[in-house]
PDB file of N, CA and C in Angstrom:
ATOM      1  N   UNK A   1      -4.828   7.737   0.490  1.00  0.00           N
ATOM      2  CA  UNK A   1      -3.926   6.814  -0.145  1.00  0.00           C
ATOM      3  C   UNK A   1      -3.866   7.065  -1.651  1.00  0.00           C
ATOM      4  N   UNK A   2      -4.991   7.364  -2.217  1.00  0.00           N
ATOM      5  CA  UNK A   2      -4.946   7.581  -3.432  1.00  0.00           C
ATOM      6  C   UNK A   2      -4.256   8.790  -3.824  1.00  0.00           C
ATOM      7  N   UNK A   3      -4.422   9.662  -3.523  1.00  0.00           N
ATOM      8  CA  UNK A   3      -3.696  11.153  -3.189  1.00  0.00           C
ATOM      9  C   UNK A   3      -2.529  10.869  -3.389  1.00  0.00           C
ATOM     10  N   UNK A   4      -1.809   9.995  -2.485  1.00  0.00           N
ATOM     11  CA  UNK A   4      -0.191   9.363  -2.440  1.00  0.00           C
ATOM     12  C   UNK A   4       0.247   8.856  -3.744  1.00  0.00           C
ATOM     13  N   UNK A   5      -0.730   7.840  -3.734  1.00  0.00           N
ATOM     14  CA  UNK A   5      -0.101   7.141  -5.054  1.00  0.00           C
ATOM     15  C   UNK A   5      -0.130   8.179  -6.146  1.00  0.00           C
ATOM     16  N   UNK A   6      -0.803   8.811  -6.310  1.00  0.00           N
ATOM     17  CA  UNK A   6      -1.368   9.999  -7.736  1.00  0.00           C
ATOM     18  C   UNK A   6       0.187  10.398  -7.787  1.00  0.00           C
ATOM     19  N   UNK A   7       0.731  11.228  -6.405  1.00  0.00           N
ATOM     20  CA  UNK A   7       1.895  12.033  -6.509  1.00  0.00           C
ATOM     21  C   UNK A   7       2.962  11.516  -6.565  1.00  0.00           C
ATOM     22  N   UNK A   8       2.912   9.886  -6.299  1.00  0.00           N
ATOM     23  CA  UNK A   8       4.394   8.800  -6.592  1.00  0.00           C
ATOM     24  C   UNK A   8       4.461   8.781  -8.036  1.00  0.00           C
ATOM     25  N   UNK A   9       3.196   8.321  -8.448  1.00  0.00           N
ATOM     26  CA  UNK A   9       3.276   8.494  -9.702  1.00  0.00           C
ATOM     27  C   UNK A   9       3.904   9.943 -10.831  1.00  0.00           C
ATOM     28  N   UNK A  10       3.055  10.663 -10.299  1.00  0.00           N
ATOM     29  CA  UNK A  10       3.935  11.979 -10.859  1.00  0.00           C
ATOM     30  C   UNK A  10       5.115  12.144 -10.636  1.00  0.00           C
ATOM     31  N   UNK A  11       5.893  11.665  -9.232  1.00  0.00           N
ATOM     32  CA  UNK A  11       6.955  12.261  -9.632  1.00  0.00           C
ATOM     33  C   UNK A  11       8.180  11.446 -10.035  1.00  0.00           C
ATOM     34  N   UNK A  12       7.948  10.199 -10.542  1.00  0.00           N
ATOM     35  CA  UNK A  12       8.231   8.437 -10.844  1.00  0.00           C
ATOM     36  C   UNK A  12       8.305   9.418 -12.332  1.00  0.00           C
ATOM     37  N   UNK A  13       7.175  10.042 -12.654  1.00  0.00           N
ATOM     38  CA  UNK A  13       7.087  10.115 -14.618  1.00  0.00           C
ATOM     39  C   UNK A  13       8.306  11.310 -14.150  1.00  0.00           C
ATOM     40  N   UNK A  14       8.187  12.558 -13.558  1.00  0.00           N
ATOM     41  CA  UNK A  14       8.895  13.118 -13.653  1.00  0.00           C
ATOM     42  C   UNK A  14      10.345  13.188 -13.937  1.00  0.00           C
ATOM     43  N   UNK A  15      10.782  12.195 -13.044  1.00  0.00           N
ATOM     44  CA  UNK A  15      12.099  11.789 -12.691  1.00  0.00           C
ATOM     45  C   UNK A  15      12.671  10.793 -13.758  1.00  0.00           C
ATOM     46  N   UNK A  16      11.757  10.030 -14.388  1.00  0.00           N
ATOM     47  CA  UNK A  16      11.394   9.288 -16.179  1.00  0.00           C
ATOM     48  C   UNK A  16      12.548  10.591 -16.918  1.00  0.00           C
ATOM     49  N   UNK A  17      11.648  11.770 -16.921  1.00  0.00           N
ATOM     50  CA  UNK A  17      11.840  12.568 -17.981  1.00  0.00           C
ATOM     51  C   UNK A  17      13.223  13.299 -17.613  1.00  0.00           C
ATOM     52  N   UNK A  18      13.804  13.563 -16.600  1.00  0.00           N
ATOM     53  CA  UNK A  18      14.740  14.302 -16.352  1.00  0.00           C
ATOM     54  C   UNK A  18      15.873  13.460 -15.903  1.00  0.00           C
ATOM     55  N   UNK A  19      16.059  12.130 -15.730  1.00  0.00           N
ATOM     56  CA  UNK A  19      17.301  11.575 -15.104  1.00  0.00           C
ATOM     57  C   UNK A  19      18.245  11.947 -16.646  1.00  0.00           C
ATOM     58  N   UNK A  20      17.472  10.684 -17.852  1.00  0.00           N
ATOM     59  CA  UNK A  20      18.342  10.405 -19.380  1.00  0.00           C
ATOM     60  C   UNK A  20      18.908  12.202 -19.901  1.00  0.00           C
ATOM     61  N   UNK A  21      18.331  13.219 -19.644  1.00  0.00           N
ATOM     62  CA  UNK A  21      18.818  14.490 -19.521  1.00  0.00           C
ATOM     63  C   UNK A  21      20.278  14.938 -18.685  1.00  0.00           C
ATOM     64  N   UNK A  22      20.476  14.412 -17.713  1.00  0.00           N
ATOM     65  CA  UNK A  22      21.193  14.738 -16.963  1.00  0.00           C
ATOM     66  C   UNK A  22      22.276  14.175 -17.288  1.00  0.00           C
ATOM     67  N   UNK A  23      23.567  14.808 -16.970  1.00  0.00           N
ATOM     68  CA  UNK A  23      25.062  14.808 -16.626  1.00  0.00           C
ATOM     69  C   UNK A  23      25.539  14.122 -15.603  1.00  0.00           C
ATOM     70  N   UNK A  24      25.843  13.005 -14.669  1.00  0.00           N
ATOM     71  CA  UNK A  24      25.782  12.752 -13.170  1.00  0.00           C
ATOM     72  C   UNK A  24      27.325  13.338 -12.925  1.00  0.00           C
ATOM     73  N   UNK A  25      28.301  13.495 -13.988  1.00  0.00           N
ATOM     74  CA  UNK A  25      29.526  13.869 -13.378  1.00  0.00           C
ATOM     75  C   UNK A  25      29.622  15.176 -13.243  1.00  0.00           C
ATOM     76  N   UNK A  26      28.175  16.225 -13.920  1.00  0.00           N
ATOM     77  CA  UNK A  26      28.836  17.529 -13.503  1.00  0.00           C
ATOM     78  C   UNK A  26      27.759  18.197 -12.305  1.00  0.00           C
ATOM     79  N   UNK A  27      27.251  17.408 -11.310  1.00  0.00           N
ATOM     80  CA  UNK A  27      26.612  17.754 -10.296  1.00  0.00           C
ATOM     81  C   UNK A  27      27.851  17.389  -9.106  1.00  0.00           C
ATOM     82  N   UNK A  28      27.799  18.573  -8.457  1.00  0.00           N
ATOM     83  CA  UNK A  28      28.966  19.226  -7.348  1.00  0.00           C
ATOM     84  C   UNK A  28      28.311  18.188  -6.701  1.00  0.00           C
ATOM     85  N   UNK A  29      29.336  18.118  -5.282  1.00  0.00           N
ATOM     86  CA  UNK A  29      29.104  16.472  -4.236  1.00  0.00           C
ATOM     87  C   UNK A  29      28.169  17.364  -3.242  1.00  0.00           C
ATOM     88  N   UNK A  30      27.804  18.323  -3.065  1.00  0.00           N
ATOM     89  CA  UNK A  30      26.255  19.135  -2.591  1.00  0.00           C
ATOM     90  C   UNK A  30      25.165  18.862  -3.359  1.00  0.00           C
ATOM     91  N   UNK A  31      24.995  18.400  -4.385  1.00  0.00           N
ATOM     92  CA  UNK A  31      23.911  17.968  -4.972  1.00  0.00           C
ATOM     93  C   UNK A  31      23.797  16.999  -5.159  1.00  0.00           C
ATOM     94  N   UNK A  32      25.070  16.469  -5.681  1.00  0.00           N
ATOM     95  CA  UNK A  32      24.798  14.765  -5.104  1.00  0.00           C
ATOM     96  C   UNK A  32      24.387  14.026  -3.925  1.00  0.00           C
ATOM     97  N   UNK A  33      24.702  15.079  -2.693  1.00  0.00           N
ATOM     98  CA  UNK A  33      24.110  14.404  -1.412  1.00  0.00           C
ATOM     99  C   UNK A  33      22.962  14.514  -0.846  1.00  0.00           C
ATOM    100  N   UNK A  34      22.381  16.281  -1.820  1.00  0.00           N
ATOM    101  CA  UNK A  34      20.930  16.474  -1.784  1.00  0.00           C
ATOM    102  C   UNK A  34      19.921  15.651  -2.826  1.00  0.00           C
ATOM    103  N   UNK A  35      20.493  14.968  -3.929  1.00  0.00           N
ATOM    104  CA  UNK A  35      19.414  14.022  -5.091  1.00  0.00           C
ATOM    105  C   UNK A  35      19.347  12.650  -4.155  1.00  0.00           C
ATOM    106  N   UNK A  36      20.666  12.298  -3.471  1.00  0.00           N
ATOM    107  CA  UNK A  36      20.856  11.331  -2.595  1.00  0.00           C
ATOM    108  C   UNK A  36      19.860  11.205  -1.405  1.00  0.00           C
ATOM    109  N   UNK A  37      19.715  12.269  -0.385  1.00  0.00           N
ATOM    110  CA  UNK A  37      18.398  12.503   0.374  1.00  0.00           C
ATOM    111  C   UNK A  37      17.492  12.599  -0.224  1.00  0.00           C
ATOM    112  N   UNK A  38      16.904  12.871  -1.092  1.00  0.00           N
ATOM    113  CA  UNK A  38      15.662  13.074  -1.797  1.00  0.00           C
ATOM    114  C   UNK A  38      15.616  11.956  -2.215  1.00  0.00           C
ATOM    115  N   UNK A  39      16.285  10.675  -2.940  1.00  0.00           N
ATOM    116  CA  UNK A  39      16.040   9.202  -3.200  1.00  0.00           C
ATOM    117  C   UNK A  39      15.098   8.753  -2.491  1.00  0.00           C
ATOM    118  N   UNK A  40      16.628   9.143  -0.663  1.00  0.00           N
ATOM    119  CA  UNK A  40      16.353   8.054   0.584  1.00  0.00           C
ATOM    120  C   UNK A  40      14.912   8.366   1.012  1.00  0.00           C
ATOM    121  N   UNK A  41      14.182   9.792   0.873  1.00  0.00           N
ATOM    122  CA  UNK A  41      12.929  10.037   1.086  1.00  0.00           C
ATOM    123  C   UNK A  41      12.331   9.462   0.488  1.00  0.00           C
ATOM    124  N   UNK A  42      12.192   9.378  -0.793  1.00  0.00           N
ATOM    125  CA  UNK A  42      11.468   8.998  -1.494  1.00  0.00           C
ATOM    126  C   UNK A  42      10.784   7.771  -1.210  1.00  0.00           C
ATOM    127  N   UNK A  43      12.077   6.577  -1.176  1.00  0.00           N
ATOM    128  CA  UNK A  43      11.893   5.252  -0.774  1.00  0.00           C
ATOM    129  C   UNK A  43      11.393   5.152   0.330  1.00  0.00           C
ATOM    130  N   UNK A  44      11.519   5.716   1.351  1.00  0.00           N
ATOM    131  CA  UNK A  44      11.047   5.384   2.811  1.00  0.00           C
ATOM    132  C   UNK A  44       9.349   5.764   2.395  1.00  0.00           C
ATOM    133  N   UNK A  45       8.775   6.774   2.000  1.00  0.00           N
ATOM    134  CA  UNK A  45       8.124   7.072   1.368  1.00  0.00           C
ATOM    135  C   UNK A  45       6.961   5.877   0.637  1.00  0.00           C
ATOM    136  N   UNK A  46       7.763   5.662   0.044  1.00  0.00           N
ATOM    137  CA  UNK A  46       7.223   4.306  -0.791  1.00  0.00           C
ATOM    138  C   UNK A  46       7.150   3.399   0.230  1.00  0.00           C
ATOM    139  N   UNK A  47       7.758   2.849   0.759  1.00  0.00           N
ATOM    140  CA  UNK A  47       7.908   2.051   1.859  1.00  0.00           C
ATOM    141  C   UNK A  47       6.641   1.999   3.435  1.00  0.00           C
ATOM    142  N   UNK A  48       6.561   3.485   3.293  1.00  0.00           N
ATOM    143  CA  UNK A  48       5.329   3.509   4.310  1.00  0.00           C
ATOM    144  C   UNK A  48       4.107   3.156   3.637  1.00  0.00           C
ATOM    145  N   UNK A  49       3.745   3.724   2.409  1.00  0.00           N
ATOM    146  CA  UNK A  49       2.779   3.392   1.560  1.00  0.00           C
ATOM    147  C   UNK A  49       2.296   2.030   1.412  1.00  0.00           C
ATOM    148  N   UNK A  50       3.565   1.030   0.889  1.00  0.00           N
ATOM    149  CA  UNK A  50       3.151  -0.461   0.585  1.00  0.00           C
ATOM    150  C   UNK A  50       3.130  -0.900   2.074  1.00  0.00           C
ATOM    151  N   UNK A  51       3.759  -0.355   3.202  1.00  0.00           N
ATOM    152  CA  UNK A  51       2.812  -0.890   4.348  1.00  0.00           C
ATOM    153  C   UNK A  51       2.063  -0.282   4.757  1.00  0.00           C
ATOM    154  N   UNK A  52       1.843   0.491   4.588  1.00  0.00           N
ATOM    155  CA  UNK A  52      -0.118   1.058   4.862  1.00  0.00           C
ATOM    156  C   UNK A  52      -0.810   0.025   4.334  1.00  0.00           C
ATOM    157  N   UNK A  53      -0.734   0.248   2.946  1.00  0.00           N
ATOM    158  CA  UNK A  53      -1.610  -0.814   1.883  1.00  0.00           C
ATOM    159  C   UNK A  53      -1.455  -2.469   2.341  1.00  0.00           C
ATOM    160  N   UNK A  54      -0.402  -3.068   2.821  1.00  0.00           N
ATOM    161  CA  UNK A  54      -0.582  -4.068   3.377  1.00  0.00           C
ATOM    162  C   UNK A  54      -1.071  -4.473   4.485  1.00  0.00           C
ATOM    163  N   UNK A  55      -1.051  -3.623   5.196  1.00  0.00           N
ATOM    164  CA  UNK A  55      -2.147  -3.104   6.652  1.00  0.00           C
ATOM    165  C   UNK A  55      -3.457  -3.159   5.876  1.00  0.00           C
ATOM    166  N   UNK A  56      -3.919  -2.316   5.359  1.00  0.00           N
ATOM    167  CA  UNK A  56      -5.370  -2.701   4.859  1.00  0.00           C
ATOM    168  C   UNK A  56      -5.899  -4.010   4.202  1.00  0.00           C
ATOM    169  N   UNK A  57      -4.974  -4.287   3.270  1.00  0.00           N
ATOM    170  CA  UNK A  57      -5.580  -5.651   2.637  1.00  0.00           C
ATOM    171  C   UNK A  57      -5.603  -6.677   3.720  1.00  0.00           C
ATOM    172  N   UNK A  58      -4.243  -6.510   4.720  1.00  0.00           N
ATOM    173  CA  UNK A  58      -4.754  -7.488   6.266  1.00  0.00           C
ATOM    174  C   UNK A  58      -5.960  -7.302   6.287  1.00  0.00           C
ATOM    175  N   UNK A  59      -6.319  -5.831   7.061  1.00  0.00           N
ATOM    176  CA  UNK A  59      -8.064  -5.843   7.624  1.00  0.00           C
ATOM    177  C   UNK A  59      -9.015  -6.363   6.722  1.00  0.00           C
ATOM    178  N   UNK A  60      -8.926  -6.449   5.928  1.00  0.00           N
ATOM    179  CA  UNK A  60     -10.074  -6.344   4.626  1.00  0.00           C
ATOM    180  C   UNK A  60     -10.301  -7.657   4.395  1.00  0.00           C
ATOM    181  N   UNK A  61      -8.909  -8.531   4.928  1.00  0.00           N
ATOM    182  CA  UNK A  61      -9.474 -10.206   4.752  1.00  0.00           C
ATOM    183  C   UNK A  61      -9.792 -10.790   5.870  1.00  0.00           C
ATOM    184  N   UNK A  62      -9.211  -9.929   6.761  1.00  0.00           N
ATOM    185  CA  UNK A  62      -9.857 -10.643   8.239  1.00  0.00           C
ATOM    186  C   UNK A  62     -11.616 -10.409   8.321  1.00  0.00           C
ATOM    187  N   UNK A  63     -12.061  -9.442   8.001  1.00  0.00           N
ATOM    188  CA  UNK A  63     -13.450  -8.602   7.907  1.00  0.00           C
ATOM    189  C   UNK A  63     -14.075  -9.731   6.998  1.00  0.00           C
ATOM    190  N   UNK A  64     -13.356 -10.162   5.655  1.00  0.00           N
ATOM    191  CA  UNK A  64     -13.932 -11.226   4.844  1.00  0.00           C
ATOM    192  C   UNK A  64     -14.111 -12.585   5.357  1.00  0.00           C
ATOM    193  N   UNK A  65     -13.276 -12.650   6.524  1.00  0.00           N
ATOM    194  CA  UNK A  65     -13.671 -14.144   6.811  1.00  0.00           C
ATOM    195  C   UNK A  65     -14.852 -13.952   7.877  1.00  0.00           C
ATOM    196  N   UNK A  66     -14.588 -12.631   8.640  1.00  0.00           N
ATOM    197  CA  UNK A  66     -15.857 -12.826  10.007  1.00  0.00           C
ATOM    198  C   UNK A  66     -17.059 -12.287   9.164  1.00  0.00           C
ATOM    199  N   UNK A  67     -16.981 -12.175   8.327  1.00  0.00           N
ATOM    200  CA  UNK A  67     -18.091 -11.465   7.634  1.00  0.00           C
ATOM    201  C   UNK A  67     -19.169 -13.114   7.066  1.00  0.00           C
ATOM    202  N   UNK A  68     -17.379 -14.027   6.687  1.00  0.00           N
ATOM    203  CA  UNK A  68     -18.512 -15.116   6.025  1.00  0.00           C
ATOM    204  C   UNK A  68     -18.313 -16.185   6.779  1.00  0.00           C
ATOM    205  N   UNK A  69     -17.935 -16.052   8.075  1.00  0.00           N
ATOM    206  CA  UNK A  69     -18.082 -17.232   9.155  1.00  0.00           C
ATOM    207  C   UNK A  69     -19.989 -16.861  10.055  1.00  0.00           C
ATOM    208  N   UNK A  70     -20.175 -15.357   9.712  1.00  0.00           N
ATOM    209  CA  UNK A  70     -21.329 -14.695  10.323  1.00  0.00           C
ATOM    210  C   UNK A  70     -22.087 -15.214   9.401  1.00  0.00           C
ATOM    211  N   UNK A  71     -22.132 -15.083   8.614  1.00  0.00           N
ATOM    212  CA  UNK A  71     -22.815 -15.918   7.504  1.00  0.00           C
ATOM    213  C   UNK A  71     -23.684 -17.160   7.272  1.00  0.00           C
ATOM    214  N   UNK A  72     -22.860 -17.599   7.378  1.00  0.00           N
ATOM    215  CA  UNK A  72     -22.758 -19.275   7.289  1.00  0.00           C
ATOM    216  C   UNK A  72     -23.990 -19.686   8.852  1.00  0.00           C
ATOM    217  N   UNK A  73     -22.993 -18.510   9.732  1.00  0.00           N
ATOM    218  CA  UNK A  73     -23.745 -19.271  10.819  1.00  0.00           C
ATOM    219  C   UNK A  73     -25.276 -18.487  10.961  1.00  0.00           C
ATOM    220  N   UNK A  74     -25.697 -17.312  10.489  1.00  0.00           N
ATOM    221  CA  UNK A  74     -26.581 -16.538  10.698  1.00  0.00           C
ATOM    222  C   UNK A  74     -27.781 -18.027   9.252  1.00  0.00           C
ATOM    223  N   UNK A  75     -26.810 -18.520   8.190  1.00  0.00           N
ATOM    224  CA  UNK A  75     -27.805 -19.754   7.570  1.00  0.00           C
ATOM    225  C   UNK A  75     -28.427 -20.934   8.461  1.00  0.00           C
ATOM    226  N   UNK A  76     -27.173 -21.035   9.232  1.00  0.00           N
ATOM    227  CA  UNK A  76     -27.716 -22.331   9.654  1.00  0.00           C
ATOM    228  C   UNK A  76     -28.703 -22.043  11.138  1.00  0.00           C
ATOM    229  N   UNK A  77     -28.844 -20.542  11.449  1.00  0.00           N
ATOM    230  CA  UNK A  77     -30.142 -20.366  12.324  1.00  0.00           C
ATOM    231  C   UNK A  77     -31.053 -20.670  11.536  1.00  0.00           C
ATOM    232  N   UNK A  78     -31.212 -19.813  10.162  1.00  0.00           N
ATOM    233  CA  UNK A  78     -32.394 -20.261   9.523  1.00  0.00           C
ATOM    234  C   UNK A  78     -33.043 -21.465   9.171  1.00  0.00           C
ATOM    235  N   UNK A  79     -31.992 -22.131   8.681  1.00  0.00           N
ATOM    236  CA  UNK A  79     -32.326 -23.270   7.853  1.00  0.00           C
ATOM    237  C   UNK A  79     -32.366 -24.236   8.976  1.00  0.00           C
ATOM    238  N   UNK A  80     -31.446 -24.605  10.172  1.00  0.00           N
ATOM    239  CA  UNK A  80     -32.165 -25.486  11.204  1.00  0.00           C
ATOM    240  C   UNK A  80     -32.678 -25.333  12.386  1.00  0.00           C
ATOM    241  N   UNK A  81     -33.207 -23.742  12.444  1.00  0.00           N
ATOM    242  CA  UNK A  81     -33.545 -23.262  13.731  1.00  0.00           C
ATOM    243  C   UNK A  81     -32.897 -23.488  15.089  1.00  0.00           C
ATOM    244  N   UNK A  82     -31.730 -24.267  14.740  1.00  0.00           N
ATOM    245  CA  UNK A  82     -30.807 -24.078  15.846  1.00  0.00           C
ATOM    246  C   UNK A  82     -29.507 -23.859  15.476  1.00  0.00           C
ATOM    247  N   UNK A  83     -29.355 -22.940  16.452  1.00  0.00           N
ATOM    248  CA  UNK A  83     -27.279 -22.543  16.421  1.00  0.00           C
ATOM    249  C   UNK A  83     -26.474 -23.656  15.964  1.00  0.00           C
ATOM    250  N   UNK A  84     -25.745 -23.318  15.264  1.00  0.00           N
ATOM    251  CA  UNK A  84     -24.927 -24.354  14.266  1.00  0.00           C
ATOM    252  C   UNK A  84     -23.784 -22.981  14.718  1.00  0.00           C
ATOM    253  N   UNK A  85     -22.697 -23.463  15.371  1.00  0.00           N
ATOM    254  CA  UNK A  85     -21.395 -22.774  16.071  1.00  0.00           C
ATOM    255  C   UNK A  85     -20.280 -23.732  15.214  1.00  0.00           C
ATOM    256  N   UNK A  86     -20.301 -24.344  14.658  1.00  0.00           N
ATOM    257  CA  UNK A  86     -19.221 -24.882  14.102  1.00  0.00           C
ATOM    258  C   UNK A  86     -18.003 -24.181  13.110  1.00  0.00           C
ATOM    259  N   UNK A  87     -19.133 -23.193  12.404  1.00  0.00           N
ATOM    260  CA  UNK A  87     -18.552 -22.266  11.758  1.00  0.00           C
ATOM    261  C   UNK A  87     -17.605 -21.514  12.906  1.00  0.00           C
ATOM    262  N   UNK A  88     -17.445 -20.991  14.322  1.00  0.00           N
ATOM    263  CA  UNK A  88     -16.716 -20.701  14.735  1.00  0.00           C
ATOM    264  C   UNK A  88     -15.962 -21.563  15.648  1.00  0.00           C
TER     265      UNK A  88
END
């Protein structure tokens, strides 16, 4: 994931530096339909990414709650020597 983002980023600065350069009326309608696919990639692109990443931060809070519902209940073995299930 990090890998990904590194190269969105690069090519986000890239594309920074070369759009304000450019002419848009003297690119032939073949290059306009190839900068045009290369957008639509791009975005889909991006698009898989922020749902990957939202896929993980899911897992990562579900893991946080069984992590501190295990918790809670792994205390209340200790502290009253009997199963305290309420937490689940």
């Amino acid at each position: 994931m990090k890998e990904a983002f590194e190269k969105r980023e690069s090519h986000i600065s890239n594309i920074s530096d070369i759009v304000p350069k450019l002419d848009q009326d003297s690119f032939s309608p073949e290059q306009k339909k190839s900068l045009k696919a290369l957008f639509e990639r791009f975005n889909s692109q991006s698009q898989k990414i922020q749902q990957a990443l939202d896929t993980i931060i899911e897992e990562a809070e579900d893991r946080i709650v069984d992590a501190t519902q295990r918790r809670k209940a792994e205390q209340g073995y200790q502290v009253l020597k009997q199963p305290d299930i309420s937490y689940f």
